[in-house]
Structures are given as C-alpha cells and as structure tokens.
N, C-alpha and C. Protein backbone atom coordinates (compact mmCIF):
# COMPACT_ATOMS: atom_id res chain seq x y z
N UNK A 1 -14.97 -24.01 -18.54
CA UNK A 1 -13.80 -23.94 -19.41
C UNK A 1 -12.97 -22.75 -18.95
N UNK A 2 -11.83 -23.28 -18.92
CA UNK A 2 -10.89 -21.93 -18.25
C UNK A 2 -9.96 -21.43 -19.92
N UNK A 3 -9.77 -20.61 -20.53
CA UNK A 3 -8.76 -20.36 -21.53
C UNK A 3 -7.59 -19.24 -20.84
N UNK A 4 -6.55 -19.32 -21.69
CA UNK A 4 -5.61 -18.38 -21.05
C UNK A 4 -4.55 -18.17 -22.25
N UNK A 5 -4.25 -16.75 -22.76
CA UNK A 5 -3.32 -17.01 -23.64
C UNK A 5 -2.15 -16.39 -23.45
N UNK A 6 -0.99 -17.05 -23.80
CA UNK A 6 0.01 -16.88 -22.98
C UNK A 6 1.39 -15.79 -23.61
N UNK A 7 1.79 -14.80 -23.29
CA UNK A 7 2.60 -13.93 -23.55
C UNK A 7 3.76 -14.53 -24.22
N UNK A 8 4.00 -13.63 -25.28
CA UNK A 8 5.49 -14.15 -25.88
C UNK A 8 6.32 -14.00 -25.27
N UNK A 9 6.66 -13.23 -24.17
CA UNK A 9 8.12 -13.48 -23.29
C UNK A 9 7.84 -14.53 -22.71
N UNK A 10 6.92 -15.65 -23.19
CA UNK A 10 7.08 -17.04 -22.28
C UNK A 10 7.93 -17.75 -22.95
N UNK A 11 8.79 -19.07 -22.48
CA UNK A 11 9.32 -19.82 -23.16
C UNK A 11 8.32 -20.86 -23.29
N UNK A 12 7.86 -21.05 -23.98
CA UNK A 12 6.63 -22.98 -24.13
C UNK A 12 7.28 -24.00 -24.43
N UNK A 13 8.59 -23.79 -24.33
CA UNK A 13 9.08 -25.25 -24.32
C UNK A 13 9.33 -25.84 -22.98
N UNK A 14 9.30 -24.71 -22.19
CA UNK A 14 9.22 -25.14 -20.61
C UNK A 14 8.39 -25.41 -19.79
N UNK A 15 7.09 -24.82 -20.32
CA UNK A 15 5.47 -25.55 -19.81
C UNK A 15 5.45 -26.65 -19.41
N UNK A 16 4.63 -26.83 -18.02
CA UNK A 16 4.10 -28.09 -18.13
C UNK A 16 2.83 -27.86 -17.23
N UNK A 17 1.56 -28.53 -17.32
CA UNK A 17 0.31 -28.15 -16.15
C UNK A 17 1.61 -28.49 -14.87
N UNK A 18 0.19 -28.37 -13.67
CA UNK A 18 0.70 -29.14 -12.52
C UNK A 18 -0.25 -29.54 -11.73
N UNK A 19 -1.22 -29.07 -11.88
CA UNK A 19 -2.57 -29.09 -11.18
C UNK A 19 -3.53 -28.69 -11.81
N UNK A 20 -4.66 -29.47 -11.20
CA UNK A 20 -5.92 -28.84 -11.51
C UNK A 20 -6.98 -29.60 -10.28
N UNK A 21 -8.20 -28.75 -10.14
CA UNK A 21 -8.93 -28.70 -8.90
C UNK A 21 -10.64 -28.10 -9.44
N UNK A 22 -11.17 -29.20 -8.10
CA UNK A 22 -12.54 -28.05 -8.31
C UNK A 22 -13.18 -28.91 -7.47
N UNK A 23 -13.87 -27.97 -6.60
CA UNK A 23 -14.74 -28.19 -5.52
C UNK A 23 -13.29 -29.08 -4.55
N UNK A 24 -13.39 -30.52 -3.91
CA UNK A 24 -12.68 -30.97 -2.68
C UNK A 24 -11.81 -32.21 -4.00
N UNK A 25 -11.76 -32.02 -5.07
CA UNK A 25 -11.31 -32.36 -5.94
C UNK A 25 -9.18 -31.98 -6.37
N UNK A 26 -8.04 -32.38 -6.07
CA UNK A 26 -7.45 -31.52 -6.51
C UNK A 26 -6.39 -33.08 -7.37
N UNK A 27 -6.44 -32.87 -8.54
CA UNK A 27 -5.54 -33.68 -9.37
C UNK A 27 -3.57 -33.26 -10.19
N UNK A 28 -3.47 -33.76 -9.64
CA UNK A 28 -2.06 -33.82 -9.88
C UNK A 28 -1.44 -34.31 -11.42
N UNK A 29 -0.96 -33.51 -11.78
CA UNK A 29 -0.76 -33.84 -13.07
C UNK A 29 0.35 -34.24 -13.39
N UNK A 30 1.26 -35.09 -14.22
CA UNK A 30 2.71 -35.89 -13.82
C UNK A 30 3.22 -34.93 -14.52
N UNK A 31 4.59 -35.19 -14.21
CA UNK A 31 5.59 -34.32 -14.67
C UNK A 31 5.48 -33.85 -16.22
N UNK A 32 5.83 -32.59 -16.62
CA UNK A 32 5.83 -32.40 -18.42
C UNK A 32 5.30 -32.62 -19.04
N UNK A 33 4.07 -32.58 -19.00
CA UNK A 33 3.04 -32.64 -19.92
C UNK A 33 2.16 -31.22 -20.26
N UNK A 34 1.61 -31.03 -21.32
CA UNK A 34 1.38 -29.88 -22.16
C UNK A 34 -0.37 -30.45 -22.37
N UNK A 35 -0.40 -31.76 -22.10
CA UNK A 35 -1.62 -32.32 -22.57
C UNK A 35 -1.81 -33.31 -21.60
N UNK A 36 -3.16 -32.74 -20.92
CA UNK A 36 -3.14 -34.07 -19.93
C UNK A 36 -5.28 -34.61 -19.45
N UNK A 37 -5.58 -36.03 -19.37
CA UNK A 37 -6.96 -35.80 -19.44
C UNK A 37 -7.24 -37.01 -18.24
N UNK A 38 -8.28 -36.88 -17.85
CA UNK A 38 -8.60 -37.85 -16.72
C UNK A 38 -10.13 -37.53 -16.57
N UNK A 39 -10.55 -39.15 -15.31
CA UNK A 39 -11.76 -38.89 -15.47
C UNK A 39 -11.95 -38.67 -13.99
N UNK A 40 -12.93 -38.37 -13.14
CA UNK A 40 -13.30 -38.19 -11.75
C UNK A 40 -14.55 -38.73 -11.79
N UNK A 41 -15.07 -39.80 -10.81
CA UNK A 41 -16.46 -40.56 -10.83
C UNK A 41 -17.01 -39.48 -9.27
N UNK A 42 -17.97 -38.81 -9.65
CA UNK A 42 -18.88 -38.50 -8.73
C UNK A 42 -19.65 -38.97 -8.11
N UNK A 43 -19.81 -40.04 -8.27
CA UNK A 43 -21.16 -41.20 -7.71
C UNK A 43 -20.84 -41.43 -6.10
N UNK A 44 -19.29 -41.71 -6.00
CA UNK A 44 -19.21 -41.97 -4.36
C UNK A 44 -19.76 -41.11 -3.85
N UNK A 45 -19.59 -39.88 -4.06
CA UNK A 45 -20.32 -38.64 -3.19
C UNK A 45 -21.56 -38.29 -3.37
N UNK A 46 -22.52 -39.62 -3.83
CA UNK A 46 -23.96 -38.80 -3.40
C UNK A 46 -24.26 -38.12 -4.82
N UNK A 47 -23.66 -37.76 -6.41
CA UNK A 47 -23.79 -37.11 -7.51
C UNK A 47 -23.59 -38.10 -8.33
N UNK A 48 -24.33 -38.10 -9.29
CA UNK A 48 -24.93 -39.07 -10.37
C UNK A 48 -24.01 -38.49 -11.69
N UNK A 49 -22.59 -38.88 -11.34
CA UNK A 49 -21.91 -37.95 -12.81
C UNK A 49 -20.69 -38.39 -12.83
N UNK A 50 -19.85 -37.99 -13.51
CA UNK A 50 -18.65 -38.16 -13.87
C UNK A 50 -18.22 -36.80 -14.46
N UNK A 51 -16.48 -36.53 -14.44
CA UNK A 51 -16.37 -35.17 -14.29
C UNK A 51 -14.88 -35.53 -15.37
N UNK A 52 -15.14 -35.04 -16.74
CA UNK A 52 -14.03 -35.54 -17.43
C UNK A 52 -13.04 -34.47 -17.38
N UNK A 53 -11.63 -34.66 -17.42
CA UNK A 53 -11.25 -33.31 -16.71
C UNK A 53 -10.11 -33.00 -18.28
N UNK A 54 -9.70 -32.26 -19.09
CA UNK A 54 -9.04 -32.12 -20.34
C UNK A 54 -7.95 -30.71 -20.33
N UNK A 55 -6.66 -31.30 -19.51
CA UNK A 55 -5.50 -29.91 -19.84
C UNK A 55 -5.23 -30.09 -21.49
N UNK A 56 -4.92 -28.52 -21.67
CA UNK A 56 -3.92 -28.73 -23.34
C UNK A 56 -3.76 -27.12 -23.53
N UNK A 57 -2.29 -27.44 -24.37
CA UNK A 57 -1.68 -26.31 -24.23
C UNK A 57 -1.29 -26.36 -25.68
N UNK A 58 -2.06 -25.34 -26.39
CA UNK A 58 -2.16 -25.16 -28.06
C UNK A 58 -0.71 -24.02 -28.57
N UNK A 59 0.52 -24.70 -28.88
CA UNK A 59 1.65 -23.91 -28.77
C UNK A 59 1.71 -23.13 -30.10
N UNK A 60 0.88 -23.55 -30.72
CA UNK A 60 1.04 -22.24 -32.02
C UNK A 60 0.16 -21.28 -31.82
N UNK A 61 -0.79 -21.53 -30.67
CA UNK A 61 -1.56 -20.39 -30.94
C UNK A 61 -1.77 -19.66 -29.36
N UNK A 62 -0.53 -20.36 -28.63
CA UNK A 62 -0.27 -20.28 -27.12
C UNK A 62 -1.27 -20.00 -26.11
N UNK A 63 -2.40 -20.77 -26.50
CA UNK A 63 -3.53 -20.76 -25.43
C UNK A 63 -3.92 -21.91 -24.71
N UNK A 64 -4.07 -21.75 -23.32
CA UNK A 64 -3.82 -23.13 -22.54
C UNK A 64 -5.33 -23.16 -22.57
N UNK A 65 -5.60 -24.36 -22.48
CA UNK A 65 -7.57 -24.96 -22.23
C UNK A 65 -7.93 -25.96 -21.53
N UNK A 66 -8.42 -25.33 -20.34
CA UNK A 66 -8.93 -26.59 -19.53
C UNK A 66 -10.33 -26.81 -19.35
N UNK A 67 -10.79 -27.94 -19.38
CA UNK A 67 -12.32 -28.21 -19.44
C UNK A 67 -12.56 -28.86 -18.16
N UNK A 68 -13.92 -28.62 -17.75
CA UNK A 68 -13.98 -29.64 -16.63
C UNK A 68 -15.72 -30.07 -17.03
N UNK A 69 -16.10 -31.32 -17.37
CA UNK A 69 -17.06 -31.61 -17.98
C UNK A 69 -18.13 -32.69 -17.15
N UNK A 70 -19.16 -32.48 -17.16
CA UNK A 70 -19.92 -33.12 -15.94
C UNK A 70 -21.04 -33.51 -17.03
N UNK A 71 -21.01 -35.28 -16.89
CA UNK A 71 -21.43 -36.74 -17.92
C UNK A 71 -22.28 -37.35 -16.90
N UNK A 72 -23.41 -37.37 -16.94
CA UNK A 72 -23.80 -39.08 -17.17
C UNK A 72 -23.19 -40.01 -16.93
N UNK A 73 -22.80 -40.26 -16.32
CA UNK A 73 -22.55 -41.69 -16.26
C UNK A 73 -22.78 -42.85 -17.29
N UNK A 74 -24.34 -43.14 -17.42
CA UNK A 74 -24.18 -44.25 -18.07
C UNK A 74 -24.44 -43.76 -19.73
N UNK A 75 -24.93 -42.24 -20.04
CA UNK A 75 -25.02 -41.85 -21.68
C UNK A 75 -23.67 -41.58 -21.97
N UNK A 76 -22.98 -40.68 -21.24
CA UNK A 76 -21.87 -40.09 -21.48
C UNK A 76 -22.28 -38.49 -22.18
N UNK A 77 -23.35 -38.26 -21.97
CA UNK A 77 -24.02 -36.72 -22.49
C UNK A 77 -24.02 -35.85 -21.07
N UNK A 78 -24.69 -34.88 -21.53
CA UNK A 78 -24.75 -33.89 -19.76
C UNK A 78 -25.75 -34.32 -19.48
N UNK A 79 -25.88 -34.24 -18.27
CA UNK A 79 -26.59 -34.89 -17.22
C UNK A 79 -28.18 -34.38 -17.42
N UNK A 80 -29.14 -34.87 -17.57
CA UNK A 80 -30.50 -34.47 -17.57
C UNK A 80 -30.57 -33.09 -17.07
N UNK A 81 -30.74 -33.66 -15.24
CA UNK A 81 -31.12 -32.92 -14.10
C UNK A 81 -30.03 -31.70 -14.23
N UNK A 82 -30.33 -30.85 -14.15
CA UNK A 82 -29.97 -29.01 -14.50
C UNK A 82 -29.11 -28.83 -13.02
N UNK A 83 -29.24 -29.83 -11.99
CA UNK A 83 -28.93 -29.44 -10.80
C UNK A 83 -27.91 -30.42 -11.00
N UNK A 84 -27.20 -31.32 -11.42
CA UNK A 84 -26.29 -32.26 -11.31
C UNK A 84 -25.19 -31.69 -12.10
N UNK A 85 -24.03 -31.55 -11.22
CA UNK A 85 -22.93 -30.97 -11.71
C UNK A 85 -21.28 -31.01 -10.52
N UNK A 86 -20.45 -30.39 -11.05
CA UNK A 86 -19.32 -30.55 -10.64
C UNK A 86 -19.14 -29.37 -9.48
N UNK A 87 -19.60 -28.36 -9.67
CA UNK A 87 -19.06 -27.23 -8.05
C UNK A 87 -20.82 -26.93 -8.06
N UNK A 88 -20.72 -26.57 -6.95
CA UNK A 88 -21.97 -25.96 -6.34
C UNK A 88 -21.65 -24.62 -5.98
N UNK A 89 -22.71 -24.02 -5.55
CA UNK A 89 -22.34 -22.44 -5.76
C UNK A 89 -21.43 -22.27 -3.88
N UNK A 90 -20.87 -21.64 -4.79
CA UNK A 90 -19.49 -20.90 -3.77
C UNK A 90 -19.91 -20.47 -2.36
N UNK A 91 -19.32 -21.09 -1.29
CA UNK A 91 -19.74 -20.82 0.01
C UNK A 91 -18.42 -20.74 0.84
N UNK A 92 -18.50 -20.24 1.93
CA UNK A 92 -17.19 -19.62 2.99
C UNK A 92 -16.29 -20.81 2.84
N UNK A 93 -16.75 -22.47 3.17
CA UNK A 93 -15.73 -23.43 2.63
C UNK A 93 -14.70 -23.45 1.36
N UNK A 94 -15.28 -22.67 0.37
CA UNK A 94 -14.26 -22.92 -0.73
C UNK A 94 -15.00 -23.96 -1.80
N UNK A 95 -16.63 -24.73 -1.28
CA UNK A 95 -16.67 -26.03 -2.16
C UNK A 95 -17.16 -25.68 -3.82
N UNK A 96 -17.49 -24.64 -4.10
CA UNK A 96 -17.70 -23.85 -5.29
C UNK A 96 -15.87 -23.13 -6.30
N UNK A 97 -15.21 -23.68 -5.51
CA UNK A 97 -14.27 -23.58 -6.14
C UNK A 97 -13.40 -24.34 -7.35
N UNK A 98 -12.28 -23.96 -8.14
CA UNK A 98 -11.50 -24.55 -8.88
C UNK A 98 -10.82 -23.77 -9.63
N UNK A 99 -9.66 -24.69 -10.06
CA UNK A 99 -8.41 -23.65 -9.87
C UNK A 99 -7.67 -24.87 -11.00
N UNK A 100 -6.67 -23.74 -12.29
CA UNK A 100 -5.50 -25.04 -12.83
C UNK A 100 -4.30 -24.50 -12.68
N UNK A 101 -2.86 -24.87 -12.18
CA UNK A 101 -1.59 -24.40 -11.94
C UNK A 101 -0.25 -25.03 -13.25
N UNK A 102 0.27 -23.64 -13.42
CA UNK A 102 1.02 -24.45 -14.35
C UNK A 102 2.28 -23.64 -14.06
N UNK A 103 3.69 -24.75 -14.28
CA UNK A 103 4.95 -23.94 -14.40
C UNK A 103 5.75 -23.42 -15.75
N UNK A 104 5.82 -22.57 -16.19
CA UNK A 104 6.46 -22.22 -17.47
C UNK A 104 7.91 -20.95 -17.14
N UNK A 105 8.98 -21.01 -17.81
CA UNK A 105 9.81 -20.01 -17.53
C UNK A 105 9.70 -18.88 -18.78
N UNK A 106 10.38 -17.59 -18.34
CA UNK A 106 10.72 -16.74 -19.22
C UNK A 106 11.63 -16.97 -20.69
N UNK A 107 11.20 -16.35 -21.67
CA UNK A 107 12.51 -16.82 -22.60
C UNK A 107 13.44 -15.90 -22.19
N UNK A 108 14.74 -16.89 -22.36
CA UNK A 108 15.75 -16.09 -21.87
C UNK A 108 16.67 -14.68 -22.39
N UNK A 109 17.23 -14.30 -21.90
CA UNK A 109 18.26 -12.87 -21.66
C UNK A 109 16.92 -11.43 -22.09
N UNK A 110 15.71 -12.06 -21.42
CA UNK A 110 14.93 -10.97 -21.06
C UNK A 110 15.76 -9.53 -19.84
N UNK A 111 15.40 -8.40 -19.97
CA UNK A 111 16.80 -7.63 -18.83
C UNK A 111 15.60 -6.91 -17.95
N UNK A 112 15.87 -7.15 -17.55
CA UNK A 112 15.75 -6.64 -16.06
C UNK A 112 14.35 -5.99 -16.16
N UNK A 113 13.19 -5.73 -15.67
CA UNK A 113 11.92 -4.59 -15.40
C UNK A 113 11.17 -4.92 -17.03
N UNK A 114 11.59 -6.17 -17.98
CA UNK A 114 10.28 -7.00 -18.08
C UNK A 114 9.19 -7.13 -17.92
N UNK A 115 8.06 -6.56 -18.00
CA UNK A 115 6.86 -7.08 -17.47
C UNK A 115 5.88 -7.82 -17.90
N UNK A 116 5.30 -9.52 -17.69
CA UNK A 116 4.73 -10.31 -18.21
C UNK A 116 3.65 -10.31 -17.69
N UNK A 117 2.31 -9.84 -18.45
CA UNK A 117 1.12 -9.86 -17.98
C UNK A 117 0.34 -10.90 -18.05
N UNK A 118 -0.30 -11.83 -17.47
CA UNK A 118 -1.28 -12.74 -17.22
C UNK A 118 -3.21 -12.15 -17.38
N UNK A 119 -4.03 -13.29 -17.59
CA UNK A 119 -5.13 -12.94 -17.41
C UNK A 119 -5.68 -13.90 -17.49
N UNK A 120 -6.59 -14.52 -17.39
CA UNK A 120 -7.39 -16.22 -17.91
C UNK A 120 -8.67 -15.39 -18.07
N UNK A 121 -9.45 -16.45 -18.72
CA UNK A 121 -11.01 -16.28 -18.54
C UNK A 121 -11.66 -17.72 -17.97
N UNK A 122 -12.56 -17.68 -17.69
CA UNK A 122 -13.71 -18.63 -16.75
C UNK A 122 -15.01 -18.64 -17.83
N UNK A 123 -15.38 -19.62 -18.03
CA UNK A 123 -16.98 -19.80 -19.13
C UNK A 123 -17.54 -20.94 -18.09
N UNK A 124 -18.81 -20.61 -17.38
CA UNK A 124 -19.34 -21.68 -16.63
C UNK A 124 -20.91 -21.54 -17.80
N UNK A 125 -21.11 -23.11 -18.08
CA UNK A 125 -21.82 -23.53 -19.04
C UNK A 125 -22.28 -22.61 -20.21
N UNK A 126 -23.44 -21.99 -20.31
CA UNK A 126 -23.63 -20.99 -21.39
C UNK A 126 -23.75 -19.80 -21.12
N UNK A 127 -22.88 -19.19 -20.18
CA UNK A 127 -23.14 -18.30 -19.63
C UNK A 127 -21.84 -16.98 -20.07
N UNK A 128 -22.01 -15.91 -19.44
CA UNK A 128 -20.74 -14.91 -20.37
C UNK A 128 -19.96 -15.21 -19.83
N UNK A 129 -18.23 -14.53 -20.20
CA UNK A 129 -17.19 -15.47 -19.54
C UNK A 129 -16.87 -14.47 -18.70
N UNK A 130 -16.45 -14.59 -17.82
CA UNK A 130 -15.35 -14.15 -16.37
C UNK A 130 -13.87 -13.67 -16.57
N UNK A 131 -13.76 -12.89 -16.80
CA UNK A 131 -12.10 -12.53 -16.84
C UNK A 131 -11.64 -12.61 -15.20
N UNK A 132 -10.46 -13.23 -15.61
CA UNK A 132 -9.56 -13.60 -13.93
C UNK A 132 -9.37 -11.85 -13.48
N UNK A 133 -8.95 -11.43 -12.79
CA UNK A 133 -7.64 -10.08 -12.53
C UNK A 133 -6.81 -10.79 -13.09
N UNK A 134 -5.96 -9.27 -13.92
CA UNK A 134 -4.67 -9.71 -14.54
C UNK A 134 -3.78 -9.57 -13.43
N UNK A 135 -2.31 -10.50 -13.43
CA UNK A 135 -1.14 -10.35 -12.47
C UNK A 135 -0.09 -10.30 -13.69
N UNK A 136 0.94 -9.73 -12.64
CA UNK A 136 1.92 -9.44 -13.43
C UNK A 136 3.16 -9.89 -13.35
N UNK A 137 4.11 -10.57 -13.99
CA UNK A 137 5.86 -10.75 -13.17
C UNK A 137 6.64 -9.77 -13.85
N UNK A 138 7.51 -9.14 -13.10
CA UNK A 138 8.61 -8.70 -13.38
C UNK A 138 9.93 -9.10 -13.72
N UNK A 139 10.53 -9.19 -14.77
CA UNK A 139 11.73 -10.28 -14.17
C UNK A 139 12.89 -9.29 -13.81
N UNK A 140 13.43 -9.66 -12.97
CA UNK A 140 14.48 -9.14 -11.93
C UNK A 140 16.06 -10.39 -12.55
N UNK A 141 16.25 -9.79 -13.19
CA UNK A 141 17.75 -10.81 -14.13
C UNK A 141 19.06 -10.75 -13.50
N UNK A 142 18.80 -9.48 -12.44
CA UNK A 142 20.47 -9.29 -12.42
C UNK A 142 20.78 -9.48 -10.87
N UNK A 143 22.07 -9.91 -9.94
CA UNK A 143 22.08 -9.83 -9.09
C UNK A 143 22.37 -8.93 -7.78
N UNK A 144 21.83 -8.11 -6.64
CA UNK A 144 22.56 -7.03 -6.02
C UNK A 144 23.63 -7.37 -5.41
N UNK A 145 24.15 -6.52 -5.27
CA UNK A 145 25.25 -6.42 -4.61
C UNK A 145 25.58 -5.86 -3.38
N UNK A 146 26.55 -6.13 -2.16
CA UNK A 146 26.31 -5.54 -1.24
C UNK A 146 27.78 -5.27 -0.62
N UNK A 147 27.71 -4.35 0.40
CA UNK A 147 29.14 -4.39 0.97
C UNK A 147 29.32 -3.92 2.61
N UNK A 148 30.25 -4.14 3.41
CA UNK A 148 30.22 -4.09 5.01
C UNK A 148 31.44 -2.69 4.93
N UNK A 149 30.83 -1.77 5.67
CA UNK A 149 32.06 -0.62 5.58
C UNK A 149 33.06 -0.79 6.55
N UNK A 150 34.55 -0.67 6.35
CA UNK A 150 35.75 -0.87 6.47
C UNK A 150 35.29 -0.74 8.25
N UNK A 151 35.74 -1.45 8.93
CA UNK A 151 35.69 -0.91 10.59
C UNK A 151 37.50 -0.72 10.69
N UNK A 152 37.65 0.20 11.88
CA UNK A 152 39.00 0.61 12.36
C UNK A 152 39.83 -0.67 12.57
N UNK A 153 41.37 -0.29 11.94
CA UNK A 153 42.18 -1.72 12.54
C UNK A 153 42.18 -2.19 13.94
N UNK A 154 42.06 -1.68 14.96
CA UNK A 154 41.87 -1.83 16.18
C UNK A 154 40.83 -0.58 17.23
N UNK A 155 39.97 -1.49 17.93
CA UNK A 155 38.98 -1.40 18.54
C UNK A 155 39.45 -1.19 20.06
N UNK A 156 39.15 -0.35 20.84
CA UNK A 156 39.66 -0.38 22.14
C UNK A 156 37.93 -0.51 23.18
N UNK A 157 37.34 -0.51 22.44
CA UNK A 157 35.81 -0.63 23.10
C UNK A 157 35.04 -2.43 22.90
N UNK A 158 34.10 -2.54 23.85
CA UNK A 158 33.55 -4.03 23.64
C UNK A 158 32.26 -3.68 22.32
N UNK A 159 32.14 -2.92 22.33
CA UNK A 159 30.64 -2.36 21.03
C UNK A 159 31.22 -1.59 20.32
N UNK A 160 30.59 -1.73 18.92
CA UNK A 160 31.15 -0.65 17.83
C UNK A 160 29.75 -1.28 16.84
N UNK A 161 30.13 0.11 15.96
CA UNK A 161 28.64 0.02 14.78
C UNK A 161 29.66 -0.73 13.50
N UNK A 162 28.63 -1.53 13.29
CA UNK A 162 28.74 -2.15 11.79
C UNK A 162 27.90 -1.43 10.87
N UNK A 163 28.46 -0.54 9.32
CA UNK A 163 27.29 -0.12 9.12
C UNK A 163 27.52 -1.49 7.31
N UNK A 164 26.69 -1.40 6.35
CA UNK A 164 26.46 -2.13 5.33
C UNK A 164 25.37 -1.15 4.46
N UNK A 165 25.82 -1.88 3.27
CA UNK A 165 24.27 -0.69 1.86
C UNK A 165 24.87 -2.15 1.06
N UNK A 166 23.71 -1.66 0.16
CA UNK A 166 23.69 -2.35 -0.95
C UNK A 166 23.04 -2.10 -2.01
N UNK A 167 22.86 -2.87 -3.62
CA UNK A 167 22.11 -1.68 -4.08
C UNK A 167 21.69 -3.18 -5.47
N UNK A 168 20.23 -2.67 -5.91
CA UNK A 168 20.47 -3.79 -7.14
C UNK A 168 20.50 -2.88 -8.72
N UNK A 169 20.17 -3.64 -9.83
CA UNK A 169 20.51 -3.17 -11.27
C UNK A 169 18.74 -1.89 -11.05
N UNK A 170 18.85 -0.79 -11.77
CA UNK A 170 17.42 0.02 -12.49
C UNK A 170 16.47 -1.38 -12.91
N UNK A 171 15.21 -1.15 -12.84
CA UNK A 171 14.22 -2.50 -12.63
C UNK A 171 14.48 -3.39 -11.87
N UNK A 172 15.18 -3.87 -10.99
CA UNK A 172 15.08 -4.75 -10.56
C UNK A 172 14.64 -5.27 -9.31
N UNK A 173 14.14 -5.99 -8.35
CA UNK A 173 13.00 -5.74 -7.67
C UNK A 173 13.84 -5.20 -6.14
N UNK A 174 14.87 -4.73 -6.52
CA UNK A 174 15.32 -4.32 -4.86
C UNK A 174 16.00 -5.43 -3.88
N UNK A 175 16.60 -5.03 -2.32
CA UNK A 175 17.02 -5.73 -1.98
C UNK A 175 16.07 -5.76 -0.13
N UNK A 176 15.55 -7.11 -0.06
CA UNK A 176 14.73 -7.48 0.83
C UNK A 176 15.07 -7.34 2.08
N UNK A 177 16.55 -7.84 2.19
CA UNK A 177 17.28 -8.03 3.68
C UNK A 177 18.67 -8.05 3.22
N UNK A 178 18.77 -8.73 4.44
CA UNK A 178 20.45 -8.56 4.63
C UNK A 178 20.59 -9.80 5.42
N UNK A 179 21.51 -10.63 5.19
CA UNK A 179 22.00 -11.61 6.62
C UNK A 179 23.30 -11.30 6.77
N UNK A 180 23.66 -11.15 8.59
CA UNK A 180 24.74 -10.79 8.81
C UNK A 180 25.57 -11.88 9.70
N UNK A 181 26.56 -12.16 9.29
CA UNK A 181 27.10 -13.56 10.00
C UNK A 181 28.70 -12.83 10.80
N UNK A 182 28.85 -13.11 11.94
CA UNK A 182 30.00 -12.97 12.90
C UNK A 182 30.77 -14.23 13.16
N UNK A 183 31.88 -13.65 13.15
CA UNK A 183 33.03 -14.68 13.70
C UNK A 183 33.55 -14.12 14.61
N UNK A 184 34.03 -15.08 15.67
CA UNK A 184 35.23 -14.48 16.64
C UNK A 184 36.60 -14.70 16.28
C-alpha cells in the first residue's frame, strides 16, 4: 500500500493518476481519473496469483491510496504459500520494484519561492511503513527577462563583442541559458 497526502497548495481538481508499476508490470491509467482499479493475472509467468491493482484519490481528506494486492486465483483470498506474491526482493534489474505517477497542478496565483513538499509512505504486508524522501517544488510564477547591450552604430572591424544579462523575479528559479540568434 503506497499512501500520500497531498499539500494544500495543490489544486485536486486537476489530479489525475497516470501510472502505476511493479516488478516488469507498468499500467497505464486513462486520462482523468482520481479512481482507477484493474486486475493483472500472474499465472502466465510461472506465479499462481492475481494482482488486483486499486488507485483513489480521497479529496476531502487529500490522500492518494494505492494498493497492489496479490489473490488466489481461484479463492480470491491471499495466497496460501508465504512465497507467492507480486515483487520479489529487489535486485540490480529493478524486478523488486514499483512505482505510482500522478499529474496534479498548483492552485493558482501562488508567487513566486512557494515551496510544496511531497512525501509518500510504502506498507509492504504487515510490516512498518517506509517513508519515501521528501521532494520539493518550487514554483517559479514569474517570467525573466533579458536584454542585448546597445553595439556601436557602425563597426569598422569583422569581430566585435556582444555582451547580454538578464535577471529573474526574488524566488524564482533563475535563468538557465540564453539562446542567441544572428541575422545578416
């Protein structure tokens, strides 16, 4: 079970999953949905299970919950055998992995140096839970600005310096580059 609860500078009317994954597993979730469930049959691969998979995104109490549940097949309970399950333990491949992706925007006329903190937790069967690392976004609202300094009305040389600055709003995440375009 993954939980995650989600900051009030989020907007939740803009949520939607987009993914979800585990082990060589990765499911695609259709557009805009807040609630989404499917099943995965393990049997082709050699595992005696089924893997019920359950997005949902609880907007009054803004915590997203994803389950990933490993059935029996033919009871629909957990699987007897203690060894029958959905990831196996984590190796240099990645096959112990899983992962859920979701897009949501900021609510708006947030200003500039914002900071929206993230965190999930991880619960693998009865065991204590896993806090993710928290990440963070900044929102950067405003746009920089830039400018090319005046060159002389006439040039009597084939080379001359172009110089340029630019600058963005206090918080805001700075300016990366520059593209510089010539004409003759």
């Amino acid at each position: 079970v993954i939980t995650d609860t989600l900051d009030s500078q989020l907007d939740l009317d803009t949520f939607e999953f987009t993914e979800a994954a585990f082990g060589n597993h990765v499911i695609t979730v259709p557009d805009g949905l807040i609630y989404y469930e499917t099943r995965i049959d393990l049997r082709p691969e050699g595992i005696d299970a089924v893997v019920d998979v359950t997005l949902a995104l609880d907007q009054e109490t803004r915590q997203l919950r994803a389950e990933f549940m490993a059935r029996d097949p033919d009871t629909g309970w957990l699987p007897d055998d203690a060894l029958v399950g959905l990831l196996p333990p984590n190796d240099e491949t990645g096959c112990g992995e899983g992962w859920i992706s979701y897009l949501v925007m900021p609510v708006a006329g947030l200003p500039s140096g914002s900071v929206i903190p993230n965190q999930g937790r991880i619960v693998f069967d009865y065991n204590d839970p896993i806090d993710t690392p928290e990440v963070v976004n900044t929102i950067d609202a405003g746009t920089p600005t830039s400018n090319v300094a005046a060159l002389p009305p006439a040039l009597s040389t084939p080379s001359f310096t172009v110089t340029w600055s630019g600058q963005d709003e206090p918080g805001g995440s700075g300016i990366a580059g520059y593209d510089i375009f010539v004409s003759t």
